[in-house]
PDB file of N, CA and C in Angstrom:
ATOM      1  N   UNK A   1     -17.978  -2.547  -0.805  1.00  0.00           N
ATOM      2  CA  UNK A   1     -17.604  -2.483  -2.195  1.00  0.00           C
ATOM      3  C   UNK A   1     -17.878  -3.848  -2.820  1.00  0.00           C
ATOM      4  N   UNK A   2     -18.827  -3.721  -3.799  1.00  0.00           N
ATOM      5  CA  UNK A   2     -18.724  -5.209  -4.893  1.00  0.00           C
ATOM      6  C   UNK A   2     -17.607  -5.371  -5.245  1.00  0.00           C
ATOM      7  N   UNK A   3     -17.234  -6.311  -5.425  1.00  0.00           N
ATOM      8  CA  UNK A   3     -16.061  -6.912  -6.282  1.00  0.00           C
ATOM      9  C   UNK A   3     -16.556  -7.727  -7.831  1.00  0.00           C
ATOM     10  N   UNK A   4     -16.878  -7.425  -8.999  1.00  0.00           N
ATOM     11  CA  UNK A   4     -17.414  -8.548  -9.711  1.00  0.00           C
ATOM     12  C   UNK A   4     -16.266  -8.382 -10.823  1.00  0.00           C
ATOM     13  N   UNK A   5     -16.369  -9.573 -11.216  1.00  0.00           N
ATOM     14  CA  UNK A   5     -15.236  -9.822 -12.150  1.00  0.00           C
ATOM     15  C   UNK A   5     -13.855 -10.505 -11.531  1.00  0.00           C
ATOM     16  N   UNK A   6     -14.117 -10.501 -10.140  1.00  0.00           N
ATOM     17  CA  UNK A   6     -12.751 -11.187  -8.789  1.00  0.00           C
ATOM     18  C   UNK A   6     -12.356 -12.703  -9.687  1.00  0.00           C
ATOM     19  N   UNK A   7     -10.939 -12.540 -10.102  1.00  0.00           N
ATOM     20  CA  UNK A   7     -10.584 -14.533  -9.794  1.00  0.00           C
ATOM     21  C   UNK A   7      -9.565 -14.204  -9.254  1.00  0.00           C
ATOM     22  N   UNK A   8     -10.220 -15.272  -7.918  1.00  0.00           N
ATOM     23  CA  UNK A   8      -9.786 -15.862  -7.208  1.00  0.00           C
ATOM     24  C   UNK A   8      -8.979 -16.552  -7.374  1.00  0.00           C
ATOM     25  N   UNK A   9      -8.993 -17.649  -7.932  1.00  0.00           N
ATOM     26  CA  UNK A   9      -8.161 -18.919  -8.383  1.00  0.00           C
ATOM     27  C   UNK A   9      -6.691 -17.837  -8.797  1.00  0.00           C
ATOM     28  N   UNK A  10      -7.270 -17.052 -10.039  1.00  0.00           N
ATOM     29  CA  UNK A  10      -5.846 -16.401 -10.622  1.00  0.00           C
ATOM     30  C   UNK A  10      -5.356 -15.661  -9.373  1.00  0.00           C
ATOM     31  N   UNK A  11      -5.696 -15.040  -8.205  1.00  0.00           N
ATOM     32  CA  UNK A  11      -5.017 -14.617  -7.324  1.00  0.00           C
ATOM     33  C   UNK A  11      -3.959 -15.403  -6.729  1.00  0.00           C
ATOM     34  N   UNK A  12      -4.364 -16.355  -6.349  1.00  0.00           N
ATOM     35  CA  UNK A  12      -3.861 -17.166  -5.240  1.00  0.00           C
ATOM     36  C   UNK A  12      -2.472 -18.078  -6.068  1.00  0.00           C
ATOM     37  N   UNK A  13      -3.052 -18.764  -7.236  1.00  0.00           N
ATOM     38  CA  UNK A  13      -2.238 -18.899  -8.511  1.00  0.00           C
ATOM     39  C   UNK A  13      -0.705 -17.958  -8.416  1.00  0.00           C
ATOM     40  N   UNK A  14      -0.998 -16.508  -8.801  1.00  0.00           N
ATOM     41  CA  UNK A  14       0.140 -15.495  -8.695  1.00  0.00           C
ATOM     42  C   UNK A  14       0.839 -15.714  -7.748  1.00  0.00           C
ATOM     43  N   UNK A  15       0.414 -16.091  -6.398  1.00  0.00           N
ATOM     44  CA  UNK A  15       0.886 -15.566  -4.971  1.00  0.00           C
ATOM     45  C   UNK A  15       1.739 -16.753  -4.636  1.00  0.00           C
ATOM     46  N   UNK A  16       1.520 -18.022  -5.461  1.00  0.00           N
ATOM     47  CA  UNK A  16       2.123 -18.956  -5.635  1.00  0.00           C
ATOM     48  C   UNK A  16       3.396 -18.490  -5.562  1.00  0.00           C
ATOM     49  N   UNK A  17       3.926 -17.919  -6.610  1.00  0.00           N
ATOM     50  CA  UNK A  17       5.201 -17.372  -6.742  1.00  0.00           C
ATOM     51  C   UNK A  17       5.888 -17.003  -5.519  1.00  0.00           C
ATOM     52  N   UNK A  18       7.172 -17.656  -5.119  1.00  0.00           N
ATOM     53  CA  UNK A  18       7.538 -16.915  -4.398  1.00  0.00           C
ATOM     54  C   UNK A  18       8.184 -15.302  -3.848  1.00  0.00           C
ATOM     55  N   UNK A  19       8.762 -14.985  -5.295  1.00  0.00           N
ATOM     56  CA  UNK A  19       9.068 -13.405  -5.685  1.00  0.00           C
ATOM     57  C   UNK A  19       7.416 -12.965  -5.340  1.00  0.00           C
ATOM     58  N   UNK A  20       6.498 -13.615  -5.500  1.00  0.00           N
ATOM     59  CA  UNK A  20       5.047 -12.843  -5.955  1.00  0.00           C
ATOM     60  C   UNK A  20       4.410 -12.576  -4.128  1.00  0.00           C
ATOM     61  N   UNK A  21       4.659 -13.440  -3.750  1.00  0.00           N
ATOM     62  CA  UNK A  21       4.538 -14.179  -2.077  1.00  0.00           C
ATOM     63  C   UNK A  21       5.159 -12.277  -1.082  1.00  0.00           C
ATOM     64  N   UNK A  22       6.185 -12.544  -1.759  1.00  0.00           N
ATOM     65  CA  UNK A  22       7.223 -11.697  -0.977  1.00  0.00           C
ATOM     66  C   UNK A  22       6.676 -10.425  -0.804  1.00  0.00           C
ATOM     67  N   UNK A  23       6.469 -10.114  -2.199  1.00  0.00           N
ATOM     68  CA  UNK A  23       6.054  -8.464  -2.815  1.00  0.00           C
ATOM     69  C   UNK A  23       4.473  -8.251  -2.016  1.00  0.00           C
ATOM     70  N   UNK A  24       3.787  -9.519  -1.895  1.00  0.00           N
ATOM     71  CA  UNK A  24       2.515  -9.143  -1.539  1.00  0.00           C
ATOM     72  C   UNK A  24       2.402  -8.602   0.446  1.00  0.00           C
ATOM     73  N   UNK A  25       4.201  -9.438   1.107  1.00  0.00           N
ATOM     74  CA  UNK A  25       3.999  -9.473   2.186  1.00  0.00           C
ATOM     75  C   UNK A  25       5.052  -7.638   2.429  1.00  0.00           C
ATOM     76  N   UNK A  26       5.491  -7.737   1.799  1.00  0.00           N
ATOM     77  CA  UNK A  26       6.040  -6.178   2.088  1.00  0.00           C
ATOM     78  C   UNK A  26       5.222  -5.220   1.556  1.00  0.00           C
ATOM     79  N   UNK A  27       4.139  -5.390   0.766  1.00  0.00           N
ATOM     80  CA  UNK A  27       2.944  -4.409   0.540  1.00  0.00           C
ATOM     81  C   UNK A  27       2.384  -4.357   2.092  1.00  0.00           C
ATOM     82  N   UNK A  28       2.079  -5.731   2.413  1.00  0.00           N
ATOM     83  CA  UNK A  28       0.917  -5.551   3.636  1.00  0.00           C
ATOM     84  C   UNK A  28       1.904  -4.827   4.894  1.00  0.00           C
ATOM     85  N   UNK A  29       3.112  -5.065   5.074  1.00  0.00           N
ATOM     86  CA  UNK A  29       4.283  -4.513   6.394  1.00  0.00           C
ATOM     87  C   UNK A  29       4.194  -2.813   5.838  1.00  0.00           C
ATOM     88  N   UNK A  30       4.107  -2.399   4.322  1.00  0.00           N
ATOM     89  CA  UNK A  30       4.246  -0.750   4.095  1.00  0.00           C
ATOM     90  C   UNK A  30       2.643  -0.079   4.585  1.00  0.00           C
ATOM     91  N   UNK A  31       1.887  -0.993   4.423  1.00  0.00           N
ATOM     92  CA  UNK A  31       0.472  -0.415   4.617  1.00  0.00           C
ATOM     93  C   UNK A  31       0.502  -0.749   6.406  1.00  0.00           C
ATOM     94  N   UNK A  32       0.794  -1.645   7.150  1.00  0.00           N
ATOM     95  CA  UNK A  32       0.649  -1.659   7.866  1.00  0.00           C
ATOM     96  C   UNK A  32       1.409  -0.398   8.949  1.00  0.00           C
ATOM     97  N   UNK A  33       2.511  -0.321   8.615  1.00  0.00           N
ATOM     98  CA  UNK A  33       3.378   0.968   9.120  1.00  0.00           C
ATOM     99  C   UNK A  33       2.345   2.338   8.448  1.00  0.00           C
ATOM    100  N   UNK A  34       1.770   2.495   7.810  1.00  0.00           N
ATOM    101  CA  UNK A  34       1.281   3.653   7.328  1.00  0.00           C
ATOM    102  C   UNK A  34      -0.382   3.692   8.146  1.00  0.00           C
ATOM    103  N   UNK A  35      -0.232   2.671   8.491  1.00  0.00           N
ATOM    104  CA  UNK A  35      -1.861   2.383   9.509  1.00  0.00           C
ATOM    105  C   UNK A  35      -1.387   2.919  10.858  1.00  0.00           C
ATOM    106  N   UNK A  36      -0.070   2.715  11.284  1.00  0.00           N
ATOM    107  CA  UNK A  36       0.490   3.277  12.735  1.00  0.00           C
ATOM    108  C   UNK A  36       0.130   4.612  13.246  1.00  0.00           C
ATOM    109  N   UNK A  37       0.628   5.108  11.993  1.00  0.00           N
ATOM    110  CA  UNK A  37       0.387   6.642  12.294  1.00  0.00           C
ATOM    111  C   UNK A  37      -1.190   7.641  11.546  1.00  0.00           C
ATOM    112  N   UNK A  38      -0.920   8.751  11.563  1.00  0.00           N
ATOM    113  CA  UNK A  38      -2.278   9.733  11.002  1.00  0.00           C
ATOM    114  C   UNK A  38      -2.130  10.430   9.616  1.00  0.00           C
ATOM    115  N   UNK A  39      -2.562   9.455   8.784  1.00  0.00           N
ATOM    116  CA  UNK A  39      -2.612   9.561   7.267  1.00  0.00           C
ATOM    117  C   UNK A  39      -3.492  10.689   6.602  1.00  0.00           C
ATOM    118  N   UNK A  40      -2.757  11.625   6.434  1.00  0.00           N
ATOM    119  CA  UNK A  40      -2.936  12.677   5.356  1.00  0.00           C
ATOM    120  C   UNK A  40      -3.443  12.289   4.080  1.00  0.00           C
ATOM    121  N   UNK A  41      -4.620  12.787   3.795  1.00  0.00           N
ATOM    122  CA  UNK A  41      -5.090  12.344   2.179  1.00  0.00           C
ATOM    123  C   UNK A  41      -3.806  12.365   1.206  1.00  0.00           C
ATOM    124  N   UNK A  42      -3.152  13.638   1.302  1.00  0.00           N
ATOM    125  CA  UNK A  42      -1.754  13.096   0.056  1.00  0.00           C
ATOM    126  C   UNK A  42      -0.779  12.468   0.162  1.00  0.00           C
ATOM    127  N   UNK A  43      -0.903  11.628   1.142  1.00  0.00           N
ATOM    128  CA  UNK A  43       0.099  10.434   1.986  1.00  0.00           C
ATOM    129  C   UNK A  43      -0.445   9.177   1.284  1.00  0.00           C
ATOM    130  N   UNK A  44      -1.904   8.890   1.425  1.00  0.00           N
ATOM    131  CA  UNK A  44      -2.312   8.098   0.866  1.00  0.00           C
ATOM    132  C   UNK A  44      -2.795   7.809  -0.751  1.00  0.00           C
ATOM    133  N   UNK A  45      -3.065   8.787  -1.455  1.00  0.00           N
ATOM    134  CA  UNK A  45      -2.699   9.445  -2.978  1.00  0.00           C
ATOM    135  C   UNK A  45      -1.638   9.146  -3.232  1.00  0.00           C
ATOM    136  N   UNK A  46      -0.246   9.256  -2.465  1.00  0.00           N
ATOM    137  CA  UNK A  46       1.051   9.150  -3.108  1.00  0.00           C
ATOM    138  C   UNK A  46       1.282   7.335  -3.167  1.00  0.00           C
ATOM    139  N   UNK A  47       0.680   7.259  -1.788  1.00  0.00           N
ATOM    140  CA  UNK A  47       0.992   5.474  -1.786  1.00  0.00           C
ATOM    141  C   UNK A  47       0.352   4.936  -2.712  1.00  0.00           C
ATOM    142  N   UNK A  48      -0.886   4.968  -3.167  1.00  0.00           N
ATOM    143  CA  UNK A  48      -1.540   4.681  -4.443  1.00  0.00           C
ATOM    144  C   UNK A  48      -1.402   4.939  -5.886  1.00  0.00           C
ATOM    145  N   UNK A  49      -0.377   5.905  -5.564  1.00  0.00           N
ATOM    146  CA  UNK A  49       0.761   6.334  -7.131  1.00  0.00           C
ATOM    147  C   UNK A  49       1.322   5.549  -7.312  1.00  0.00           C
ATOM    148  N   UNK A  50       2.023   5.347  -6.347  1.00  0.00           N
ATOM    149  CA  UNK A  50       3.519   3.863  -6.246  1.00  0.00           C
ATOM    150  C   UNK A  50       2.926   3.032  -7.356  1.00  0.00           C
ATOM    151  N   UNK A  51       1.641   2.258  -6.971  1.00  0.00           N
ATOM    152  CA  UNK A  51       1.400   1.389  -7.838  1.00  0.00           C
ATOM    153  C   UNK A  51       1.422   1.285  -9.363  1.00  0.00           C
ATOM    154  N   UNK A  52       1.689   2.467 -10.167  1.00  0.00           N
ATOM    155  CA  UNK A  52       1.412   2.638 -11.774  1.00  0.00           C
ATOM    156  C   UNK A  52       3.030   2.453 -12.018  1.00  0.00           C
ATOM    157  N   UNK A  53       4.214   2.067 -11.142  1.00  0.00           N
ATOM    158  CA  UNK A  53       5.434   2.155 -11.292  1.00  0.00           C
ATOM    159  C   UNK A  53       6.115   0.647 -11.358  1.00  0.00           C
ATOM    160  N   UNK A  54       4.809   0.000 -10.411  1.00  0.00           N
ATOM    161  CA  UNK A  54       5.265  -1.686 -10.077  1.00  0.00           C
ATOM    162  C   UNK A  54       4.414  -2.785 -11.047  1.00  0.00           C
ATOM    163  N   UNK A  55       5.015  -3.025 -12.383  1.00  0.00           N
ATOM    164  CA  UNK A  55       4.083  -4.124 -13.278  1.00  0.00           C
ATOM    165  C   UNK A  55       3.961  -4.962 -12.625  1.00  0.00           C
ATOM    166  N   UNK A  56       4.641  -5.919 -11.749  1.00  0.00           N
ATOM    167  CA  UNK A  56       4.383  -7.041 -10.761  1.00  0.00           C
ATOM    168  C   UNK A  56       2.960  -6.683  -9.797  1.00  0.00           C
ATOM    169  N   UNK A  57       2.732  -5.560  -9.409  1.00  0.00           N
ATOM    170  CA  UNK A  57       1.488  -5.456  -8.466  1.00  0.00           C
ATOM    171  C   UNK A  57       0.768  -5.189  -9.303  1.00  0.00           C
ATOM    172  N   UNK A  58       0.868  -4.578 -10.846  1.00  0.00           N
ATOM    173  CA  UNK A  58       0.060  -4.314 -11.337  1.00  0.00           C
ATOM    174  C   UNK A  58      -0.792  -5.483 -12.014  1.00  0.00           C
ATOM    175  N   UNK A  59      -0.004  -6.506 -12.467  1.00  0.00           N
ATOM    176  CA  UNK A  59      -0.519  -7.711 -12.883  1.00  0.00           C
ATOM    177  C   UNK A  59      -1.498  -8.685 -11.801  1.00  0.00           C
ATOM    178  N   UNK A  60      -1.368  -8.371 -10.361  1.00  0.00           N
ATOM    179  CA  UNK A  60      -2.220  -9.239  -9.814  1.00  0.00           C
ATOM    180  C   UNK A  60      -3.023  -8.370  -9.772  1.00  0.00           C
ATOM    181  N   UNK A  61      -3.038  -7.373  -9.613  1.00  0.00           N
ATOM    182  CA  UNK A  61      -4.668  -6.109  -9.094  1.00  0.00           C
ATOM    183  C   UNK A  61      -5.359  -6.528 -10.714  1.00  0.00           C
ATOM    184  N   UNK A  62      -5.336  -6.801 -11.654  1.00  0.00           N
ATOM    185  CA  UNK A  62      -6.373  -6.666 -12.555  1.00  0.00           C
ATOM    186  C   UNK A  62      -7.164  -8.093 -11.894  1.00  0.00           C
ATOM    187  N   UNK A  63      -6.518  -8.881 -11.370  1.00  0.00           N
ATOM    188  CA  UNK A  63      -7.420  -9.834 -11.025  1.00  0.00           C
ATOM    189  C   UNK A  63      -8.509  -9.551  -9.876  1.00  0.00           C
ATOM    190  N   UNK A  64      -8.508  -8.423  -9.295  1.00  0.00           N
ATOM    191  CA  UNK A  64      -9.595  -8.090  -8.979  1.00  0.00           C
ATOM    192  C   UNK A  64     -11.009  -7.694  -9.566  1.00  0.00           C
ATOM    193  N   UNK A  65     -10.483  -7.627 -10.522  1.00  0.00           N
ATOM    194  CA  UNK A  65     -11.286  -7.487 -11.346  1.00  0.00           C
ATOM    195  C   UNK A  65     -12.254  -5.768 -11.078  1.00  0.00           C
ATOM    196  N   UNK A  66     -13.105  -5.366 -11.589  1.00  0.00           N
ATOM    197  CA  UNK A  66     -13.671  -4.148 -11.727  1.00  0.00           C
ATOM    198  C   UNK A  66     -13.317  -3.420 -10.450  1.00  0.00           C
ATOM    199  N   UNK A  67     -13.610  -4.306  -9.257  1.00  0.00           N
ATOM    200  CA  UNK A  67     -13.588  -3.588  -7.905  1.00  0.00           C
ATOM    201  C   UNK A  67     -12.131  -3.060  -7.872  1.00  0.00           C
ATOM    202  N   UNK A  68     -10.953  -3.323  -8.424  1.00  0.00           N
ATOM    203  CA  UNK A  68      -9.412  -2.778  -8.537  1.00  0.00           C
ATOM    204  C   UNK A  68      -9.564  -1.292  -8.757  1.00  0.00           C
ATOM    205  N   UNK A  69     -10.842  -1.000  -9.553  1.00  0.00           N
ATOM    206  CA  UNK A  69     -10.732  -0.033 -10.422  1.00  0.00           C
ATOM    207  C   UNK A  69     -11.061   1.159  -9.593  1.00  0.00           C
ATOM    208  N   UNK A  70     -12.511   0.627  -8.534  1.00  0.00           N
ATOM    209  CA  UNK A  70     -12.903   1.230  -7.620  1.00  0.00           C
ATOM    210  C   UNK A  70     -11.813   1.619  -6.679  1.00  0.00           C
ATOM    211  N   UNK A  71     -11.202   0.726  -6.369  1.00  0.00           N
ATOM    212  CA  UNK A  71     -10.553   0.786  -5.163  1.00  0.00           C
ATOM    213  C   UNK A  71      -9.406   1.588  -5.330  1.00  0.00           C
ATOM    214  N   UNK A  72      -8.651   1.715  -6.477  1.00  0.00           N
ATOM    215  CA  UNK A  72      -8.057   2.322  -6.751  1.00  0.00           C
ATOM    216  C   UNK A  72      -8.147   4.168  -7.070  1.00  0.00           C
ATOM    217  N   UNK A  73      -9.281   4.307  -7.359  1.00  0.00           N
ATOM    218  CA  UNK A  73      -9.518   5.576  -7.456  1.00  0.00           C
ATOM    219  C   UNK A  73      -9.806   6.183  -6.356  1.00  0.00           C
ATOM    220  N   UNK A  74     -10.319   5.292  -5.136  1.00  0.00           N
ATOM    221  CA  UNK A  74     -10.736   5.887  -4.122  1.00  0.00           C
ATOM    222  C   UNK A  74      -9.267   6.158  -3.535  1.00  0.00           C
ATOM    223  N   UNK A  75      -8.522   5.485  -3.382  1.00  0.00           N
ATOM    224  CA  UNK A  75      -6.999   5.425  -3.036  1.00  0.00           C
ATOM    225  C   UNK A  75      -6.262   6.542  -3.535  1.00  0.00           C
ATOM    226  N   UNK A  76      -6.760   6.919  -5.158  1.00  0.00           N
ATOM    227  CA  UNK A  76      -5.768   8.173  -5.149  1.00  0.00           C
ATOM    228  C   UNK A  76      -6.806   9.638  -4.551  1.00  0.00           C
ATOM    229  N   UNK A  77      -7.714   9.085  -4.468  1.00  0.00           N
ATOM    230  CA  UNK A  77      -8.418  10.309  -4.028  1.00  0.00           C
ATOM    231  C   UNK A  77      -8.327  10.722  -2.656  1.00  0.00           C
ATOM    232  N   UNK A  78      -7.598   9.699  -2.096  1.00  0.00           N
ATOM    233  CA  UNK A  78      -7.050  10.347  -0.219  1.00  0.00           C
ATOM    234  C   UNK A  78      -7.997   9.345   0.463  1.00  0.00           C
ATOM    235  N   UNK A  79      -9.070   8.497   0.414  1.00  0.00           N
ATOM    236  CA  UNK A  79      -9.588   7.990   0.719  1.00  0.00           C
ATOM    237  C   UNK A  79      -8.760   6.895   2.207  1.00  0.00           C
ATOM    238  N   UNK A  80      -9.212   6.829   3.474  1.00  0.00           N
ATOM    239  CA  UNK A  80      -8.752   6.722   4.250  1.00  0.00           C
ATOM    240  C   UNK A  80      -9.213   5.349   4.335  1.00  0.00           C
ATOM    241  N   UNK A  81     -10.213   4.559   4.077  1.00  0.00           N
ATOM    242  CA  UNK A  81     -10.275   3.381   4.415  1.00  0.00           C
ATOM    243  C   UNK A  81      -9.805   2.330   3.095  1.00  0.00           C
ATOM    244  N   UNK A  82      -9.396   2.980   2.083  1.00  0.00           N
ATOM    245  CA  UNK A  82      -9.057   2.572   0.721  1.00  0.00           C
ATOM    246  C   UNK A  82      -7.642   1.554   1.191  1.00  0.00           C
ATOM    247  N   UNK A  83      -6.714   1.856   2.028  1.00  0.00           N
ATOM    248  CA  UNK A  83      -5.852   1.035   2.648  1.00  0.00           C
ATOM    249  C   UNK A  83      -6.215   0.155   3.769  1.00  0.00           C
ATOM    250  N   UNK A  84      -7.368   0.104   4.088  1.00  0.00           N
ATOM    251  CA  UNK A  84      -7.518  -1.803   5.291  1.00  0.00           C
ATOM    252  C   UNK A  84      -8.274  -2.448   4.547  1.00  0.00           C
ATOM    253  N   UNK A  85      -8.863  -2.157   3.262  1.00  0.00           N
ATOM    254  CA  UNK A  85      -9.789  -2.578   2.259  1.00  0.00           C
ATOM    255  C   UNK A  85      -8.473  -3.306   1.704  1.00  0.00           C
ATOM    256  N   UNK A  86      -7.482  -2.826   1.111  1.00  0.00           N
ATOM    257  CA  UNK A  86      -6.154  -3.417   0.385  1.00  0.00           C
ATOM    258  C   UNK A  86      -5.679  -4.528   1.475  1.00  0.00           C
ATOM    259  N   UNK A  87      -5.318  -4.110   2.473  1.00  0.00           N
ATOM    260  CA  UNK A  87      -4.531  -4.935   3.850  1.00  0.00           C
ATOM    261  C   UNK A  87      -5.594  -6.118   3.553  1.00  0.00           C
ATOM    262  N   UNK A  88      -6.770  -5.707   3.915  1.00  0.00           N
ATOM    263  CA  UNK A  88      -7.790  -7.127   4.028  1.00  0.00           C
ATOM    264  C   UNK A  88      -7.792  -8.368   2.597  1.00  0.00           C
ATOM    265  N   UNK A  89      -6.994  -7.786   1.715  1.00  0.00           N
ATOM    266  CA  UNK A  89      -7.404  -8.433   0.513  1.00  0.00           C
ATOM    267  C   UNK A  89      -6.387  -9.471   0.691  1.00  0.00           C
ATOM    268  N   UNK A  90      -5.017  -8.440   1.003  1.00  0.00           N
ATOM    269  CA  UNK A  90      -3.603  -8.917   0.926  1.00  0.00           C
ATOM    270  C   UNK A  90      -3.703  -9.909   2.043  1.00  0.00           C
ATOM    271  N   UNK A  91      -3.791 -10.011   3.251  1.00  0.00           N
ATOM    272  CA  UNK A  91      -4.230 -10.919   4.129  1.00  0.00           C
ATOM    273  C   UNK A  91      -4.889 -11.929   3.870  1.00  0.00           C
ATOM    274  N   UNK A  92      -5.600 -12.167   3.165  1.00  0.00           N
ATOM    275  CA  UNK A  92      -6.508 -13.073   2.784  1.00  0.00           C
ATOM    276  C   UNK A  92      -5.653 -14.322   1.762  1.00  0.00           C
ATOM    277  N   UNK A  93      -5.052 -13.349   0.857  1.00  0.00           N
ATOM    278  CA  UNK A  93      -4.661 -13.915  -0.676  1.00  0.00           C
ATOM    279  C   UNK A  93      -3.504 -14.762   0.281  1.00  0.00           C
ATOM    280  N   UNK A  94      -2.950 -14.066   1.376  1.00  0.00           N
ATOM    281  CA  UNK A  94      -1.592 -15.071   1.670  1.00  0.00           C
ATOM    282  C   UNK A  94      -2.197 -15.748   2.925  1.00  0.00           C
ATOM    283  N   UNK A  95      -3.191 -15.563   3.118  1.00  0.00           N
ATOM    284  CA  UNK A  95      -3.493 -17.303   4.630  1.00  0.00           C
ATOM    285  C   UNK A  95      -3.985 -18.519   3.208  1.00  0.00           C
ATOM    286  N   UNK A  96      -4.327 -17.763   2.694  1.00  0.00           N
ATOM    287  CA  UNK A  96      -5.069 -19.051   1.346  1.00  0.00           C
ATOM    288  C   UNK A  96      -3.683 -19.694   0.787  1.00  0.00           C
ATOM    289  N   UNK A  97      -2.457 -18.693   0.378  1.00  0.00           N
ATOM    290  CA  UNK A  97      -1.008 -18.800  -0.076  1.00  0.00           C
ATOM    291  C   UNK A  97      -0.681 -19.934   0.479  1.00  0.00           C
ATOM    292  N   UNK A  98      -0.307 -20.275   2.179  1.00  0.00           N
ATOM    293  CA  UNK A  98      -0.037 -20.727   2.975  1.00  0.00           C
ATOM    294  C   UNK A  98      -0.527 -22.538   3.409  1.00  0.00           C
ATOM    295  N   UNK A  99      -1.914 -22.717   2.422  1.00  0.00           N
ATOM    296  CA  UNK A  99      -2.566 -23.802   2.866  1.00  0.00           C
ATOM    297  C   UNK A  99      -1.642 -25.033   1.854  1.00  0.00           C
ATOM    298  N   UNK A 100      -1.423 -25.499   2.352  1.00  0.00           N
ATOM    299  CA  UNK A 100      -0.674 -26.998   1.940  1.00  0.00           C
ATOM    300  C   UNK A 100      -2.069 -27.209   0.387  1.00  0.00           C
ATOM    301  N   UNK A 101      -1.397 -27.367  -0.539  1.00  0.00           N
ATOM    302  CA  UNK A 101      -2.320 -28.118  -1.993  1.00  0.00           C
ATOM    303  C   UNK A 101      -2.171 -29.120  -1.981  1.00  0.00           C
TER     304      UNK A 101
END
């Protein structure tokens, strides 16, 4: 998946936050428990609902910029790899979180 339109900077920026820190690490522990087991397309549709409920997640995903948009549709569409695509992002945004400025 392209990503164009990604800032970066504004990601990592957000994640700053520690409320922001938190939310991003209990996203990656709910996706990760949902990776344990055998995900039903409307298992993963529903988890990708969640998100239109949380303005806090919703405010960092635009910083993905276009690829959010992708990724997101594939997500409500049952799409099975649409969640280690998310895990991988979320992983990323918090080892970068983590580096001493």
């Amino acid at each position: 998946m392209q990503i164009s339109g990604l800032s970066l900077g504004d990601m990592l920026s957000w994640a700053q936050d520690p409320l922001h820190a938190d939310l991003l690490r209990q996203l990656e522990a709910e996706i990760c428990q949902l990776l344990d087991g055998e995900l039903p397309s409307p298992v993963i549709a529903a988890f990708w609902g969640n998100f239109k409920h949380n303005p806090a997640l919703m405010s960092w995903f635009k910083y993905l910029g276009s690829g959010w948009k992708m990724l997101l549709k594939s997500g409500l569409d049952g799409d099975q790899y649409s969640l280690p695509v998310l895990q991988r992002i979320i992983k990323e945004v918090l080892m970068h979180q983590s580096f001493p400025r």
